[in-house]
Protein backbone atom coordinates (compact mmCIF):
# COMPACT_ATOMS: atom_id res chain seq x y z
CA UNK A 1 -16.82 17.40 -7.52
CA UNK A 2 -14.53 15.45 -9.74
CA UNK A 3 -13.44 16.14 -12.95
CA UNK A 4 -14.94 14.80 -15.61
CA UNK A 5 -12.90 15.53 -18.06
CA UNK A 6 -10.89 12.98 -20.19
CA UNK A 7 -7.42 14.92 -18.75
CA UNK A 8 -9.49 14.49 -14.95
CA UNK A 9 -9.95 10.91 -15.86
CA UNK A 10 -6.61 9.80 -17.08
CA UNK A 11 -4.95 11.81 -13.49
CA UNK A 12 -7.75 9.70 -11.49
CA UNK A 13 -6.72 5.96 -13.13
CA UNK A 14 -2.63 6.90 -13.08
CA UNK A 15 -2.31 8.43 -9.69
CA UNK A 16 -1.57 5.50 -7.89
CA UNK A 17 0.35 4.05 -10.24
CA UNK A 18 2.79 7.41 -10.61
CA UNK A 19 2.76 7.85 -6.33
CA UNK A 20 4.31 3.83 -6.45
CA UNK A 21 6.76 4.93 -9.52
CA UNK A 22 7.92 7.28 -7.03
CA UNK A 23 8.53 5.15 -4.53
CA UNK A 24 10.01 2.79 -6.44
CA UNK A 25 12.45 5.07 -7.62
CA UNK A 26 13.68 6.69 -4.48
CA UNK A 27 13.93 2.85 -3.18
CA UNK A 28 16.06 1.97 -6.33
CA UNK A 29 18.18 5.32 -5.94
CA UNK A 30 18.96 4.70 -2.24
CA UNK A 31 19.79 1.11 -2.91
CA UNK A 32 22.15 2.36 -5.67
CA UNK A 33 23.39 5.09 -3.79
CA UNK A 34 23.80 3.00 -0.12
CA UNK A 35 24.69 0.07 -1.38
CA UNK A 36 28.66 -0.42 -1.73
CA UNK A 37 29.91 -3.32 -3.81
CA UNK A 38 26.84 -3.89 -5.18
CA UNK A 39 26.91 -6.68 -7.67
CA UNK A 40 26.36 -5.34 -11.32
CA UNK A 41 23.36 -6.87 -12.08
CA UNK A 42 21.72 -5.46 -8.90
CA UNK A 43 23.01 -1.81 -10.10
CA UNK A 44 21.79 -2.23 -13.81
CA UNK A 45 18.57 -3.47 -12.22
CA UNK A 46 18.03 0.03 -9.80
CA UNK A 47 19.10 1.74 -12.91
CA UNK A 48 16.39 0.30 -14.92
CA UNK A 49 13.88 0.34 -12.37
CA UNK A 50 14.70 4.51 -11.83
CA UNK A 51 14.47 4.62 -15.65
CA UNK A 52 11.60 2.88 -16.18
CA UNK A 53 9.80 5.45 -13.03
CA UNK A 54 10.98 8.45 -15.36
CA UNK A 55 9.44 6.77 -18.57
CA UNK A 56 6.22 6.66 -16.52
CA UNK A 57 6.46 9.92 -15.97
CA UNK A 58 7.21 10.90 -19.12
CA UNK A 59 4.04 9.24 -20.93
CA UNK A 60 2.07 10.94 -18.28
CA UNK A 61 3.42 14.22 -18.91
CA UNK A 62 2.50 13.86 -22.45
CA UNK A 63 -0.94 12.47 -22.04
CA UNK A 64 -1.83 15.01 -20.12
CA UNK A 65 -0.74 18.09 -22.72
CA UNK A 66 -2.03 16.17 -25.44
CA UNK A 67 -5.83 15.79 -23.76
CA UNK A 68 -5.72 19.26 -21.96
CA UNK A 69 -6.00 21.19 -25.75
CA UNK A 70 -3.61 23.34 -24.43
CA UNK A 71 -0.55 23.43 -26.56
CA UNK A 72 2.47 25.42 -24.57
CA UNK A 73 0.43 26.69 -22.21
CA UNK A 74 -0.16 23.71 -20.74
CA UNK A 75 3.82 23.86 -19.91
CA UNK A 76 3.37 27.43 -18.11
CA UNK A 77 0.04 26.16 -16.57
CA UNK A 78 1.88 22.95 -15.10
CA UNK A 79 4.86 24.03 -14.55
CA UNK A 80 5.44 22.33 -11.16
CA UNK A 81 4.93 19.04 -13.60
CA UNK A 82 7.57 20.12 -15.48
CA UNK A 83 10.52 20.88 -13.10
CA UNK A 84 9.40 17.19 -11.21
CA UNK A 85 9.86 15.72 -15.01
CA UNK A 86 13.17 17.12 -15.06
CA UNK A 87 14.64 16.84 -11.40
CA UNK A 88 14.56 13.12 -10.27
CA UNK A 89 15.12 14.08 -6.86
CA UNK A 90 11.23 15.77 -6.96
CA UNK A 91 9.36 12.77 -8.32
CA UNK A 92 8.99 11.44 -4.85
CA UNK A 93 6.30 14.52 -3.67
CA UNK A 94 4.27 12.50 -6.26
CA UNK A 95 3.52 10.28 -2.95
CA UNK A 96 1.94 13.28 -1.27
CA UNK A 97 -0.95 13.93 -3.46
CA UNK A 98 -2.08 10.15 -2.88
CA UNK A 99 -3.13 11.15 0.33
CA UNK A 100 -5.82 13.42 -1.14
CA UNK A 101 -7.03 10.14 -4.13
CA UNK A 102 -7.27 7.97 -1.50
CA UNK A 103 -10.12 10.12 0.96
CA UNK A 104 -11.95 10.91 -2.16
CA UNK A 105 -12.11 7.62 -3.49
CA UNK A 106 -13.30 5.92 0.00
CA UNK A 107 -15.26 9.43 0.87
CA UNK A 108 -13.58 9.17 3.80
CA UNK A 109 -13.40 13.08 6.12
CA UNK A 110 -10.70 15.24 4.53
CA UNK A 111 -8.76 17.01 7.32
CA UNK A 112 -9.46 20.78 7.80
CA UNK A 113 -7.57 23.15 5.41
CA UNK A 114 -4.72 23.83 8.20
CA UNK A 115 -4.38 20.38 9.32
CA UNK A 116 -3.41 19.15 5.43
CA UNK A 117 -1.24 21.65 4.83
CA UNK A 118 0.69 20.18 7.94
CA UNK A 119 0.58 16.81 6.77
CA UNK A 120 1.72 17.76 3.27
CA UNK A 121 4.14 19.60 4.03
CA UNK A 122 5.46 17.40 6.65
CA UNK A 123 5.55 14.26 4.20
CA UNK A 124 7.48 16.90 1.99
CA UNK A 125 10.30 17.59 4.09
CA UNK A 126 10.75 13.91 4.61
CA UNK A 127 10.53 12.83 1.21
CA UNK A 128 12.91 16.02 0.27
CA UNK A 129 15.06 15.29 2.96
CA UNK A 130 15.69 11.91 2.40
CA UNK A 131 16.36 11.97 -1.58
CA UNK A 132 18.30 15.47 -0.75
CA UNK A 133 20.71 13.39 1.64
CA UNK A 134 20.83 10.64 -0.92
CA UNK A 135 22.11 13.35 -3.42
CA UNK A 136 24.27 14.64 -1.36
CA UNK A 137 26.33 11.54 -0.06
CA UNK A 138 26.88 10.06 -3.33
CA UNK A 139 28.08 13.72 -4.51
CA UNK A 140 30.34 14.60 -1.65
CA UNK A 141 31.77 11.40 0.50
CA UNK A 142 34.58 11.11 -2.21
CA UNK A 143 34.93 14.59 -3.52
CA UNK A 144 38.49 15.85 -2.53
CA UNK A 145 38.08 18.21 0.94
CA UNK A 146 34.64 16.89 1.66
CA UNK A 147 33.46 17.28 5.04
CA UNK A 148 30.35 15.03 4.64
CA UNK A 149 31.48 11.58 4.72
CA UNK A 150 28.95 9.07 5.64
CA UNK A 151 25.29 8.84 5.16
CA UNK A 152 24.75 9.96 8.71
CA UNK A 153 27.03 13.29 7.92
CA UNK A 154 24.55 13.88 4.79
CA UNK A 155 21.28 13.33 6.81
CA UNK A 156 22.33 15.65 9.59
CA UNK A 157 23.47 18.77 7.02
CA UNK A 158 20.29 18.00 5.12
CA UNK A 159 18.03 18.64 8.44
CA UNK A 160 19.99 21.72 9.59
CA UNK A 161 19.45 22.54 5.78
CA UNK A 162 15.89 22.27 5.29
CA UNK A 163 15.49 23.60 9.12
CA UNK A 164 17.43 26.86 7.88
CA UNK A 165 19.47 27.05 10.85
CA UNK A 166 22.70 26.09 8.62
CA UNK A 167 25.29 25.12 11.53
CA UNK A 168 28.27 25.34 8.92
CA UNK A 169 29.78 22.26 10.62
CA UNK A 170 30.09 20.42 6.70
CA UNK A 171 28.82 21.83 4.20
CA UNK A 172 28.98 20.36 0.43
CA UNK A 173 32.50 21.20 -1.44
CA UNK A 174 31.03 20.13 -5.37
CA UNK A 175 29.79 23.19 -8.07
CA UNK A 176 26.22 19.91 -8.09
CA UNK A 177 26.12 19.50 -4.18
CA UNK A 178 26.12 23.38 -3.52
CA UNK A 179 23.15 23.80 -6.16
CA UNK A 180 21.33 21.29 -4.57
CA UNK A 181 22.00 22.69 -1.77
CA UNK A 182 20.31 26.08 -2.74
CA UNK A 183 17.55 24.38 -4.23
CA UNK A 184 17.19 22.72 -0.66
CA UNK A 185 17.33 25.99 1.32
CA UNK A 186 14.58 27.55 -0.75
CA UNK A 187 12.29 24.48 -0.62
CA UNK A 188 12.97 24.66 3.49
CA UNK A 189 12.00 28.30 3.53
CA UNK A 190 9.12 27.94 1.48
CA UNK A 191 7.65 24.67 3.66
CA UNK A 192 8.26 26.48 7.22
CA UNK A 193 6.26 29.47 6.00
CA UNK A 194 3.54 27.13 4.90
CA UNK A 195 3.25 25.54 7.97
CA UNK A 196 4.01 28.66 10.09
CA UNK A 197 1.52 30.73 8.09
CA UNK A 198 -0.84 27.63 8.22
CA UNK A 199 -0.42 27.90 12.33
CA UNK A 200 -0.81 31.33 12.96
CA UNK A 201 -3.80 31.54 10.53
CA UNK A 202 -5.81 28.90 12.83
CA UNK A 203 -4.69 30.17 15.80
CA UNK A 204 -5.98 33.50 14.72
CA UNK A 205 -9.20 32.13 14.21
CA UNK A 206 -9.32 30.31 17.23
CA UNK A 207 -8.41 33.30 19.60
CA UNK A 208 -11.55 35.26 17.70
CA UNK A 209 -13.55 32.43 18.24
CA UNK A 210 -13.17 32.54 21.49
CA UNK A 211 -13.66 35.83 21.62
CA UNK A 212 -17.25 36.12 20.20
CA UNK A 213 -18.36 33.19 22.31
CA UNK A 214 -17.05 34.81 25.34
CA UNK A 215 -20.59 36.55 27.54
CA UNK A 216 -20.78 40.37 27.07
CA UNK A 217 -19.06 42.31 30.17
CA UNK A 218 -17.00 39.68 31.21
C-alpha cells in the first residue's frame, strides 16, 4: 500500500522528475568531462545544467525533513539521502528506484525479491561505474606519473575496481582519485555480496524445493 502521507505524496509526484535530474547530470558531467575544446558556452551550460540537478536535489532534501516532523533525525533516518546530497557522483542511483514507481504506478508484476535485487544492483554498478570512470579520467589523465590516460584506461581500472580483482596495471596517482577509489572498492564489495547472497539464497530454496517435492524412498 502506498503512503499516504504528505512526505509519501511529495516522493510519489518528484520521483520522476529527480531519476531525469540524474540523468541529466551524469549526461552534462560526461559531456564536460569528454568533451575537449569545448566551446565556453557549451561548458557554462553542463555546469548549469549539473547545478541546477543539485538544486533539485536540494529542495527535495528539504521538503522532505520539513514534512517528515522529524527534525535531525530525519538526517540519521535518511542518511543514504544525505551522502547522495553531498557526493555528485551518487545522484545517478536516483535512476534505480524509478524502476520500482514505474510497476506500481501501471500495477504492472514486480519481479521476485531475488530477481530485483539483481537488477538493482546491476543498474548500480553501471551507473557507479560509469560516473566513477568519469571521475577518474578528468582526475588522473594529466596528473604528473599517471598511468590512466584515456577514457578507455579509466573504464577498464574502474571494472577491475568494482569487480575487486584490482590487476594493479594503473592505478590512480591523486590524494581525490585514490579516495574515490576506496569509496569504489567498498561499493563493489558491498554489490557482489548482494547479488551473491541474493543467488545463493534462491538457490537454497530451490534445492529444498526440490527436495520436498521429490516421492518418499526415491
Amino acid at each position: 500500500m502506498d503512503d499516504d502521507s504528505p512526505q509519501g505524496r511529495w516522493e510519489r509526484r518528484t520521483q520522476a522528475s529527480l531519476a531525469l535530474g540524474s540523468v541529466l547530470f551524469l549526461a552534462a558531467y560526461a559531456v564536460l568531462v569528454l568533451a575537449h575544446g569545448l566551446p565556453s558556452v557549451w561548458r557554462d551550460g553542463c555546469v548549469a545544467v549539473m547545478l541546477a540537478a543539485w538544486g533539485m536535489f536540494a529542495v527535495d532534501y528539504g521538503v522532505r525533513w520539513r514534512l517528515s516532523g522529524e527534525g535531525f533525525r530525519f538526517v540519521r533516518g535518511h542518511w543514504l539521502d544525505t551522502v547522495v546530497l553531498a557526493l555528485p557522483l551518487l545522484r545517478p542511483l536516483r535512476v534505480v528506484k524509478l524502476y520500482e514507481a514505474v510497476l506500481r504506478r501501471h500495477g504492472g508484476p514486480r519481479l521476485a525479491l531475488y530477481a530485483r535485487v539483481i537488477v538493482y544492483a546491476g543498474l548500480s554498478v553501471l551507473l557507479l561505474g560509469f560516473a566513477g570512470a568519469l571521475a577518474i579520467y578528468q582526475l588522473e589523465h594529466a596528473a604528473p606519473g599517471a598511468t590512466i590516460r584515456t577514457f578507455g584506461d579509466s573504464v577498464w581500472w574502474t571494472c577491475s575496481t568494482l569487480a575487486t580483482v584490482g590487476y594493479g596495471d594503473v592505478t590512480p596517482v591523486t590524494f581525490w582519485g585514490r579516495t574515490i577509489a576506496v569509496g569504489l572498492m567498498g561499493c563493489g564489495l558491498a554489490l557482489l555480496g548482494a547479488v551473491t547472497g541474493s543467488f545463493s539464497s534462491w538457490l537454497l530454496q530451490v534445492l529444498a524445493r526440490e527436495g520436498d517435492e521429490r516421492p518418499p524412498g526415491s
